[in-house]
N, C-alpha and C. Protein backbone atom coordinates (compact mmCIF):
# COMPACT_ATOMS: atom_id res chain seq x y z
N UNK A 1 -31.65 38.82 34.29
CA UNK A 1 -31.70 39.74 33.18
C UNK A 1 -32.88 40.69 33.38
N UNK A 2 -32.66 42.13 33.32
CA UNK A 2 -33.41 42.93 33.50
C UNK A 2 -34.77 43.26 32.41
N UNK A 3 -34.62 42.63 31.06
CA UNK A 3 -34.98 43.40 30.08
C UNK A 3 -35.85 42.41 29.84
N UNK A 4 -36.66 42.13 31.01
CA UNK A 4 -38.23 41.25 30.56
C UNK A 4 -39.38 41.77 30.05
N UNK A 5 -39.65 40.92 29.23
CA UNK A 5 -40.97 41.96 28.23
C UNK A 5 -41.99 42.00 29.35
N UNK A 6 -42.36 41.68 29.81
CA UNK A 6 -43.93 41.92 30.84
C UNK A 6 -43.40 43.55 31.21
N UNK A 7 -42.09 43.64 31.68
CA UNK A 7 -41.34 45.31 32.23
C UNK A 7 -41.06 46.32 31.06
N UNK A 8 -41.92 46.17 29.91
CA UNK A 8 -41.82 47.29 29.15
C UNK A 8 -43.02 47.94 29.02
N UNK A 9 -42.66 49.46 29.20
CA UNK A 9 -43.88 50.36 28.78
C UNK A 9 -44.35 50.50 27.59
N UNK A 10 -45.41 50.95 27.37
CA UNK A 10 -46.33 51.20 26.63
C UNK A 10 -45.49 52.63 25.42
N UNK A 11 -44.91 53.12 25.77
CA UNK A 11 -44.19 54.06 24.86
C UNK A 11 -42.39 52.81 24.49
N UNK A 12 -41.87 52.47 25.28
CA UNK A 12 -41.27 51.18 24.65
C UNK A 12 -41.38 50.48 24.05
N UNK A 13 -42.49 50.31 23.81
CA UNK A 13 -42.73 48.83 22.96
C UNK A 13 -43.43 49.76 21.70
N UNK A 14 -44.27 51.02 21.36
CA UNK A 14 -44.19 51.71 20.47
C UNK A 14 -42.63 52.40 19.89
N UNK A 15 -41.56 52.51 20.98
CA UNK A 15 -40.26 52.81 20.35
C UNK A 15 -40.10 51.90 19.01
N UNK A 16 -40.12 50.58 20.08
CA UNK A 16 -39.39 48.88 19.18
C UNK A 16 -40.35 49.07 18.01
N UNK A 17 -41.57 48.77 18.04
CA UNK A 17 -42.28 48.57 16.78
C UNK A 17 -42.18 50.07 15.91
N UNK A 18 -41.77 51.14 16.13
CA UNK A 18 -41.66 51.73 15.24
C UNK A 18 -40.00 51.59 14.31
N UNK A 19 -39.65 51.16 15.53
CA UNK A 19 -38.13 50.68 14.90
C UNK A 19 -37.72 48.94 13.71
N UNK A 20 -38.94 48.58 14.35
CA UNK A 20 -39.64 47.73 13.41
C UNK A 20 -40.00 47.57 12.19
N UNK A 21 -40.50 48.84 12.22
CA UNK A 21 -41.60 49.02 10.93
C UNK A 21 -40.65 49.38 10.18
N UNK A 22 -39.37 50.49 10.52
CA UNK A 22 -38.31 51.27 9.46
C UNK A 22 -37.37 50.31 8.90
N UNK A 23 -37.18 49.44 10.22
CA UNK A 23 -36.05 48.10 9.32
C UNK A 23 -36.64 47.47 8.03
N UNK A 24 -38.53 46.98 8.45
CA UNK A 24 -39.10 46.23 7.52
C UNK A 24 -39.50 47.53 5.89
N UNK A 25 -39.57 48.52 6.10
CA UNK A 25 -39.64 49.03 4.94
C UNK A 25 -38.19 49.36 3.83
N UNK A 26 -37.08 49.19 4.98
CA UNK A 26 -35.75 49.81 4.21
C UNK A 26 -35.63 48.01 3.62
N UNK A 27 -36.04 47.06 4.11
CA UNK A 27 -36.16 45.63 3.82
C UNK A 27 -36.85 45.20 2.12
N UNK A 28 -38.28 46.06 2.54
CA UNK A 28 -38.51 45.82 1.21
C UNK A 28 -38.31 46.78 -0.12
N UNK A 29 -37.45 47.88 0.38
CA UNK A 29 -37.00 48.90 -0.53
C UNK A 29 -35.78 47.99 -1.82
N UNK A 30 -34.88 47.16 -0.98
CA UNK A 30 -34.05 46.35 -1.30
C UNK A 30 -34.45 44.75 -2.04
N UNK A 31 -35.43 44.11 -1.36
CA UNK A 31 -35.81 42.71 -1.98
C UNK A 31 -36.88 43.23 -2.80
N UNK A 32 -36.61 43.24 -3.98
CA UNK A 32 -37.62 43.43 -5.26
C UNK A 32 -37.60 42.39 -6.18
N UNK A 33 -39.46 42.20 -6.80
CA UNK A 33 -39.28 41.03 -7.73
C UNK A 33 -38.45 41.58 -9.15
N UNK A 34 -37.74 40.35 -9.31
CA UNK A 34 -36.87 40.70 -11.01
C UNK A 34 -37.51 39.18 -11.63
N UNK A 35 -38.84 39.25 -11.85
CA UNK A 35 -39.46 38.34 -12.76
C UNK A 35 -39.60 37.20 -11.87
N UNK A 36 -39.13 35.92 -11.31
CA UNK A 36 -39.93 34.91 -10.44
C UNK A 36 -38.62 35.19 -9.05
N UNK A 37 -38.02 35.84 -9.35
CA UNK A 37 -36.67 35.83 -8.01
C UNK A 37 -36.70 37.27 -7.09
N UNK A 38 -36.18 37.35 -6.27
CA UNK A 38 -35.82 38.43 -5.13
C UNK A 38 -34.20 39.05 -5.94
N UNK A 39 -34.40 40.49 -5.96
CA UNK A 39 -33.37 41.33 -6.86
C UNK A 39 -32.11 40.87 -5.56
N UNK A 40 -32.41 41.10 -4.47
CA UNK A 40 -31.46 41.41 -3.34
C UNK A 40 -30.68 39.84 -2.79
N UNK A 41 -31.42 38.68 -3.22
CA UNK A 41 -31.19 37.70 -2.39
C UNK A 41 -30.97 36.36 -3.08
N UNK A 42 -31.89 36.71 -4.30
CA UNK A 42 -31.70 35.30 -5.49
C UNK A 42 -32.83 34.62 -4.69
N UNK A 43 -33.75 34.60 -4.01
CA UNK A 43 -34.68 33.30 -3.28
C UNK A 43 -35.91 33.61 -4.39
N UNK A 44 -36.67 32.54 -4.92
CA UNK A 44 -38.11 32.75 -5.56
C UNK A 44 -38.41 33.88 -4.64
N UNK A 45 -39.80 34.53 -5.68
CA UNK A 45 -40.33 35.53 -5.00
C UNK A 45 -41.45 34.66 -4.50
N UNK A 46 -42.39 35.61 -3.18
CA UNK A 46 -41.44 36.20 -2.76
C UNK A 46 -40.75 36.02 -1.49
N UNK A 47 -39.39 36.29 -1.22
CA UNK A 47 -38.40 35.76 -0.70
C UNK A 47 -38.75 35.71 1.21
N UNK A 48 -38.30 35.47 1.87
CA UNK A 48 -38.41 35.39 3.14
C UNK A 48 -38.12 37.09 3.75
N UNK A 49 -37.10 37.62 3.44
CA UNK A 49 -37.19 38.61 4.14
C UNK A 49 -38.23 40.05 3.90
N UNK A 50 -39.03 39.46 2.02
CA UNK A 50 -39.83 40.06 2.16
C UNK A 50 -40.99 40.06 2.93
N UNK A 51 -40.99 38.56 2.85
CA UNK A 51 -42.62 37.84 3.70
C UNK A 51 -42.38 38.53 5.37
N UNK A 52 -41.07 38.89 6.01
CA UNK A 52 -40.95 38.98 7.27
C UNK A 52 -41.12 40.21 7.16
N UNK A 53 -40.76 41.12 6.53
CA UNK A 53 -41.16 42.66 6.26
C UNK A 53 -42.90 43.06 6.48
N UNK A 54 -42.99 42.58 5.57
CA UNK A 54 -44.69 42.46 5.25
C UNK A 54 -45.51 42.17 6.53
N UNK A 55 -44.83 41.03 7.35
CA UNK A 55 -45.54 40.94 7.91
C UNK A 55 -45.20 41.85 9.84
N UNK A 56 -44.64 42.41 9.63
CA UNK A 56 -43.87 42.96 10.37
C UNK A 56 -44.61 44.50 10.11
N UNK A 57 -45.04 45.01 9.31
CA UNK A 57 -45.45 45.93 8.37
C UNK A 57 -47.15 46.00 9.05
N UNK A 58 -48.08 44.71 9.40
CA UNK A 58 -49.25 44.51 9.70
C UNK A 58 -48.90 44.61 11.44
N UNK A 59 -48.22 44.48 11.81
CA UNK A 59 -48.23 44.70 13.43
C UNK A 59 -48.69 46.11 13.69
C-alpha cells in the first residue's frame, strides 16, 4: 500500500487537517446541548462526537 504516513508531505498533511478541522466544525454545528442531552444524537452532553470535534479542533 502506497499511502504510508511517514510518505506524506508537509502541504498533505495540512490538506487532511484542514479537512479535519471543517468536518469537526460542521460536527459541532449539528450536536448541540438541549439541556443535559446532544440535540443531534440523544447521548448526555457532552456527546462523543462532540468531544471528537473539539478535540480534533486543538490539533
Amino acid at each position: 500500500m502506497t499511502d504510508n504516513i511517514s510518505e506524506k508531505t508537509p502541504q498533505a498533511w495540512d490538506t487532511l487537517l484542514e479537512q479535519y478541522r471543517h468536518s469537526a466544525v460542521e460536527t459541532l454545528a449539528q450536536h448541540l446541548r438541549t439541556g443535559t442531552r446532544c440535540e443531534a444524537c440523544g447521548q448526555p452532553w457532552p456527546c462523543r462526537a462532540a468531544c471528537a470535534a473539539e478535540a480534533t479542533l486543538e490539533l
